[in-house]
Protein backbone atom coordinates (compact mmCIF):
# COMPACT_ATOMS: atom_id res chain seq x y z
CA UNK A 1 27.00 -11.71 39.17
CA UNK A 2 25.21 -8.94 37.20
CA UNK A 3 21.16 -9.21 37.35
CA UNK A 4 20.65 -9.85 33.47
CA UNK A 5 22.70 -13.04 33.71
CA UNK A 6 20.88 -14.32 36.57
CA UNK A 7 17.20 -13.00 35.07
CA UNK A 8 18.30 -13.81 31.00
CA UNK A 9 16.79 -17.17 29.47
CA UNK A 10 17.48 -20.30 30.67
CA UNK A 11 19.07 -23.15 28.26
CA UNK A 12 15.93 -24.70 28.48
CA UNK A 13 14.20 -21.77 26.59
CA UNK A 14 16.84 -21.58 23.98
CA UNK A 15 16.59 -25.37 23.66
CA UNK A 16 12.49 -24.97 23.26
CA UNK A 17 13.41 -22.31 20.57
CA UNK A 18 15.56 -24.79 18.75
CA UNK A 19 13.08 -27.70 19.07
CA UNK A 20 10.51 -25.65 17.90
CA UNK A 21 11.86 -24.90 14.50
CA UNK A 22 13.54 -27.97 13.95
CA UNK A 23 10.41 -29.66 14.35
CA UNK A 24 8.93 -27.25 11.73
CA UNK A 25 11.62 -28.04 9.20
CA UNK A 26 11.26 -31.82 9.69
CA UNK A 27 7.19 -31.40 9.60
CA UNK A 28 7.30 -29.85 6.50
CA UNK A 29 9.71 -32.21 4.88
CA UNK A 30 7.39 -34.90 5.82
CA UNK A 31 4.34 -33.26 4.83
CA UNK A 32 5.79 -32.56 1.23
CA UNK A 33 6.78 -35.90 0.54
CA UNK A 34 3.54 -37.26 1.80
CA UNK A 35 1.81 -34.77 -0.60
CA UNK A 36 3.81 -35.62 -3.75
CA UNK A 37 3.18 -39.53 -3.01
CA UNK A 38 6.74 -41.05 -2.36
CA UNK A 39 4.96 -44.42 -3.46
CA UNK A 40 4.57 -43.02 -6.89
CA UNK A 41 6.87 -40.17 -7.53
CA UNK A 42 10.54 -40.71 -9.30
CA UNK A 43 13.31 -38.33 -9.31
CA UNK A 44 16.07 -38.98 -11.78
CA UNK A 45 18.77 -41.22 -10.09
CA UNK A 46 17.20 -41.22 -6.95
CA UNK A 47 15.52 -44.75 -6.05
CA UNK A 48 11.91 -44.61 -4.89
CA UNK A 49 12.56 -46.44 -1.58
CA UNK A 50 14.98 -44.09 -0.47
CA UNK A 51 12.41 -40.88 -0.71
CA UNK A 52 10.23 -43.39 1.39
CA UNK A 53 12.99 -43.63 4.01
CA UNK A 54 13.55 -39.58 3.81
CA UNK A 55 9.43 -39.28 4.73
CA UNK A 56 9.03 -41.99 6.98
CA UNK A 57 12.38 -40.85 9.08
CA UNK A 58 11.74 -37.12 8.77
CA UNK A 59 8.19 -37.66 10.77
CA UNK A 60 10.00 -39.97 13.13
CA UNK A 61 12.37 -37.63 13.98
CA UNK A 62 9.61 -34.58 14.14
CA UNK A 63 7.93 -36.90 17.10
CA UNK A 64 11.71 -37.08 19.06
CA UNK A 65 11.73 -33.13 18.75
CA UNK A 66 8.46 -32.62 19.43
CA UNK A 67 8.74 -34.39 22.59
CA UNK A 68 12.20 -32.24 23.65
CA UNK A 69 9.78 -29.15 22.61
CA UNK A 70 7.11 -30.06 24.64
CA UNK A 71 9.68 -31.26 27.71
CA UNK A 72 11.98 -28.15 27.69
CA UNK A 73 8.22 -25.71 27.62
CA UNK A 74 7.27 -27.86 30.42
CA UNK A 75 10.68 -27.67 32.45
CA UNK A 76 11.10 -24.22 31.87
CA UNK A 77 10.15 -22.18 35.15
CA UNK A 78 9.19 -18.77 32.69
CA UNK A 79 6.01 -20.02 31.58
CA UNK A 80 3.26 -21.87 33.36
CA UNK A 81 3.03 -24.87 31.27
CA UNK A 82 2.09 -27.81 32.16
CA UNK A 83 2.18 -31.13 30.89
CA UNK A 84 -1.37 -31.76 30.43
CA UNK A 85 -1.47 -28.29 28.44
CA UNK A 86 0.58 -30.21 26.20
CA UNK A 87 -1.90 -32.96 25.56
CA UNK A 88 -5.61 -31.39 25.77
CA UNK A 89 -5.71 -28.22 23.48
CA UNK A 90 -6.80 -25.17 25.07
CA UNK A 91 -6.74 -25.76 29.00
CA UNK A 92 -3.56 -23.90 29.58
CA UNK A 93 -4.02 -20.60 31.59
CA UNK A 94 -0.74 -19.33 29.55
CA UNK A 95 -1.37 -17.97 25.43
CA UNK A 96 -4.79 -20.72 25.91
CA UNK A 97 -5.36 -20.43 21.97
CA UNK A 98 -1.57 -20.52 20.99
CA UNK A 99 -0.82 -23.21 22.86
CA UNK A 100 -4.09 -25.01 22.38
CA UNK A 101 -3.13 -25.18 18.78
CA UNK A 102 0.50 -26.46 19.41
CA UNK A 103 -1.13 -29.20 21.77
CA UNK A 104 -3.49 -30.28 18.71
CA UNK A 105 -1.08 -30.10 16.01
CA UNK A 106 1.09 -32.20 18.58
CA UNK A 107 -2.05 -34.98 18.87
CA UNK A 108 -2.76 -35.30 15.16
CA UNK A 109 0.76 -36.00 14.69
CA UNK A 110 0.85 -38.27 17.49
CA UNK A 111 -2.65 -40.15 15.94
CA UNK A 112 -0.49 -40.26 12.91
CA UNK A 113 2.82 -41.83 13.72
CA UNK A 114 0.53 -44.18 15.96
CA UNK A 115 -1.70 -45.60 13.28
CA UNK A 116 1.53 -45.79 11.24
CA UNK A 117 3.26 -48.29 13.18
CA UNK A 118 -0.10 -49.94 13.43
CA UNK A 119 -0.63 -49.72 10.16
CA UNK A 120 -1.10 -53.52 9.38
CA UNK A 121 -3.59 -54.46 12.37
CA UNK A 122 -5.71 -51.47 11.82
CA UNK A 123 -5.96 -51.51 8.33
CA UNK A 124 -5.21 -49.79 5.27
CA UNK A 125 -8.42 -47.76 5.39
CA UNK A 126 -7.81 -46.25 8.90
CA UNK A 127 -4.15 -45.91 8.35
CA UNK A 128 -5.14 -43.69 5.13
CA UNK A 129 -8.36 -41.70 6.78
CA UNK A 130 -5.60 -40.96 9.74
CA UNK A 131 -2.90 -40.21 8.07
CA UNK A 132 -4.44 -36.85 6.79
CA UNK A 133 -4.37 -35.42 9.82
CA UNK A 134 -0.46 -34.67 9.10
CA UNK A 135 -1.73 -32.38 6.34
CA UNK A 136 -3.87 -30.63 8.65
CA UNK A 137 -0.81 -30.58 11.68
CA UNK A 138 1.73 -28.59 9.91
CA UNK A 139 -0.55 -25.86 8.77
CA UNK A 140 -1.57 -25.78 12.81
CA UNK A 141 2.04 -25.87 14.19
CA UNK A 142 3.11 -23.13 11.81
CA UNK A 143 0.69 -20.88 13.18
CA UNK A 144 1.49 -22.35 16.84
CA UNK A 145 4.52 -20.91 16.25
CA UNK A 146 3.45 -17.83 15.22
CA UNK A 147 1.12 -17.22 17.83
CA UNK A 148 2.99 -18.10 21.03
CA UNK A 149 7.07 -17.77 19.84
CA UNK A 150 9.31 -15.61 20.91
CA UNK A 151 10.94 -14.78 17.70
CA UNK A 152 7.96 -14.42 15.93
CA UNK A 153 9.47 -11.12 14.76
CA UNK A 154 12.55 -11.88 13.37
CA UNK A 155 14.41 -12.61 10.82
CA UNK A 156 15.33 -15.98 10.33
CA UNK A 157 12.17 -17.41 11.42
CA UNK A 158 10.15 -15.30 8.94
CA UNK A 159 12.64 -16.65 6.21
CA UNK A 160 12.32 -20.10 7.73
CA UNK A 161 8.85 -19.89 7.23
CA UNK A 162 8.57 -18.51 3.85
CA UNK A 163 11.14 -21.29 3.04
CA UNK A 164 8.40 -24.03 4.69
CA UNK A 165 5.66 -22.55 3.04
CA UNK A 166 6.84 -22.46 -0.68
CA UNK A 167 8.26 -26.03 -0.31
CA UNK A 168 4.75 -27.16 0.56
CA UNK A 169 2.95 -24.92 -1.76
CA UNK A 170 5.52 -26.31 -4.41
CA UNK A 171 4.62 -29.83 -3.32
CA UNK A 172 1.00 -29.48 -3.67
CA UNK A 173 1.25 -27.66 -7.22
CA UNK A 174 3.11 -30.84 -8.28
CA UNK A 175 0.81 -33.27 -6.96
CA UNK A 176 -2.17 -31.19 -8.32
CA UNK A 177 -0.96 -31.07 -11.66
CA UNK A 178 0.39 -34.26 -11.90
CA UNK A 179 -2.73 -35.88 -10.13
CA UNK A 180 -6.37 -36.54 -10.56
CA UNK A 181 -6.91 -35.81 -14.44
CA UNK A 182 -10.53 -37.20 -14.56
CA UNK A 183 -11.21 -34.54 -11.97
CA UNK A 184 -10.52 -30.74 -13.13
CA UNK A 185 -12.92 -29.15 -10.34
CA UNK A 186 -10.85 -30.98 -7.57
CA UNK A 187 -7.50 -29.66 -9.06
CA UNK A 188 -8.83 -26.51 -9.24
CA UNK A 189 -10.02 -26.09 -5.78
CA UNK A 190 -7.23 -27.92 -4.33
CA UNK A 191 -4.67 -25.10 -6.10
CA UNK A 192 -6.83 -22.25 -4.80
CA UNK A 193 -6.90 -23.77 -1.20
CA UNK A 194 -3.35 -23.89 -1.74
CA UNK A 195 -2.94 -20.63 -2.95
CA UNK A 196 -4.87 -18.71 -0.01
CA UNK A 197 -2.51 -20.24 2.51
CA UNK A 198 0.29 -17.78 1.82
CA UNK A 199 -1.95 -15.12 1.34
CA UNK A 200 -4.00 -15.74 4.52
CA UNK A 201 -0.28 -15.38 6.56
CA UNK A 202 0.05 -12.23 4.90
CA UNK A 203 -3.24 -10.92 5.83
CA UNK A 204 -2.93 -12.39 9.52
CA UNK A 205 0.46 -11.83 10.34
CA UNK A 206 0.52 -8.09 10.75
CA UNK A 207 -2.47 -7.65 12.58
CA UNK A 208 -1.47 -10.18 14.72
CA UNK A 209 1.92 -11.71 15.73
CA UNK A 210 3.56 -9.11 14.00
């Protein structure tokens, strides 16, 4: 058997790969429709209830792939990764800040889907105070990603990105303008906060992943 079939990657790190980004993709649907408010937003012919389904399913199913991401990483002999890397951010002795910043991206979402399904014993105060933490996850994970991925250079994960990004950015520019009328300072911050994400990648990215 030649020696690059025997020393190529394993399924395992394709299937971490695959996790990854399909865990991005689902994040960032989530986030979006938790930005634009799903409790108050209407599209034309589509019924309220069934964008609340879309968000509520699309974070469920980022926690099932996050948990095959973090269990392939884990399995996979190439890296050193542990389990417990997984769960307390930066105590890995692999990529300590890259992976410390998957592992907290991974908690807040965890704290989130948590306090979600506890969501009437704890309280609609909680629920709401926690539930901003999945604004602050995907932001996290993207850069996880960045950071500590193997295709960080190519292609269709730059596009993938880009595509994540602008949804996001698109989501908050609706909410913004849409939102809050008693408050211009707020909307005004909150679009420049907005703004400098894209622009921040741009900066980082060269000088670092790239």
């Amino acid at each position: 058997m030649p020696a690059a079939a025997v020393t190529g990657p394993s399924a395992l790190w394709y299937l971490t790969r695959a996790t990854g980004a399909t865990t991005l993709i689902l994040l960032t649907v989530s986030v979006a429709l938790g930005v634009v408010n799903v409790r108050r937003t209407t599209i034309p012919g589509v019924p309220r209830f069934v964008l609340e389904t879309i968000h509520r399913n699309a974070s469920l199913l980022a926690m099932v792939f996050l948990v095959v991401h973090i269990g392939t990483a884990v399995l996979d002999p190439f890296a050193p990764v542990r389990l417990i890397d997984a769960v307390i951010p930066f105590t890995s002795a692999y990529r300590p800040l890259w992976l410390g910043l998957g592992a907290l991206a991974s908690d807040l979402l965890i704290a989130v889907i948590v306090t979600s399904l506890l969501r009437r014993r704890i309280g609609l105060g909680a629920w709401r105070a926690t539930h901003w933490l999945a604004y602050a996850s995907w932001p996290i994970a993207l850069v996880h990603g960045f950071g500590t991925g193997s295709d960080a250079k190519t292609k269709w994960l730059l596009a993938l990105t880009a595509v994540c990004v602008l949804i996001v950015l698109v989501a908050a520019a609706v909410r913004i303008s849409a939102g809050w009328p008693e408050h211009r300072g707020t909307r005004v911050t909150a679009m420049t906060t907005a703004a400098l994400l894209p622009i921040g990648l741009l900066v980082w990215l060269p000088s670092g992943p790239l």
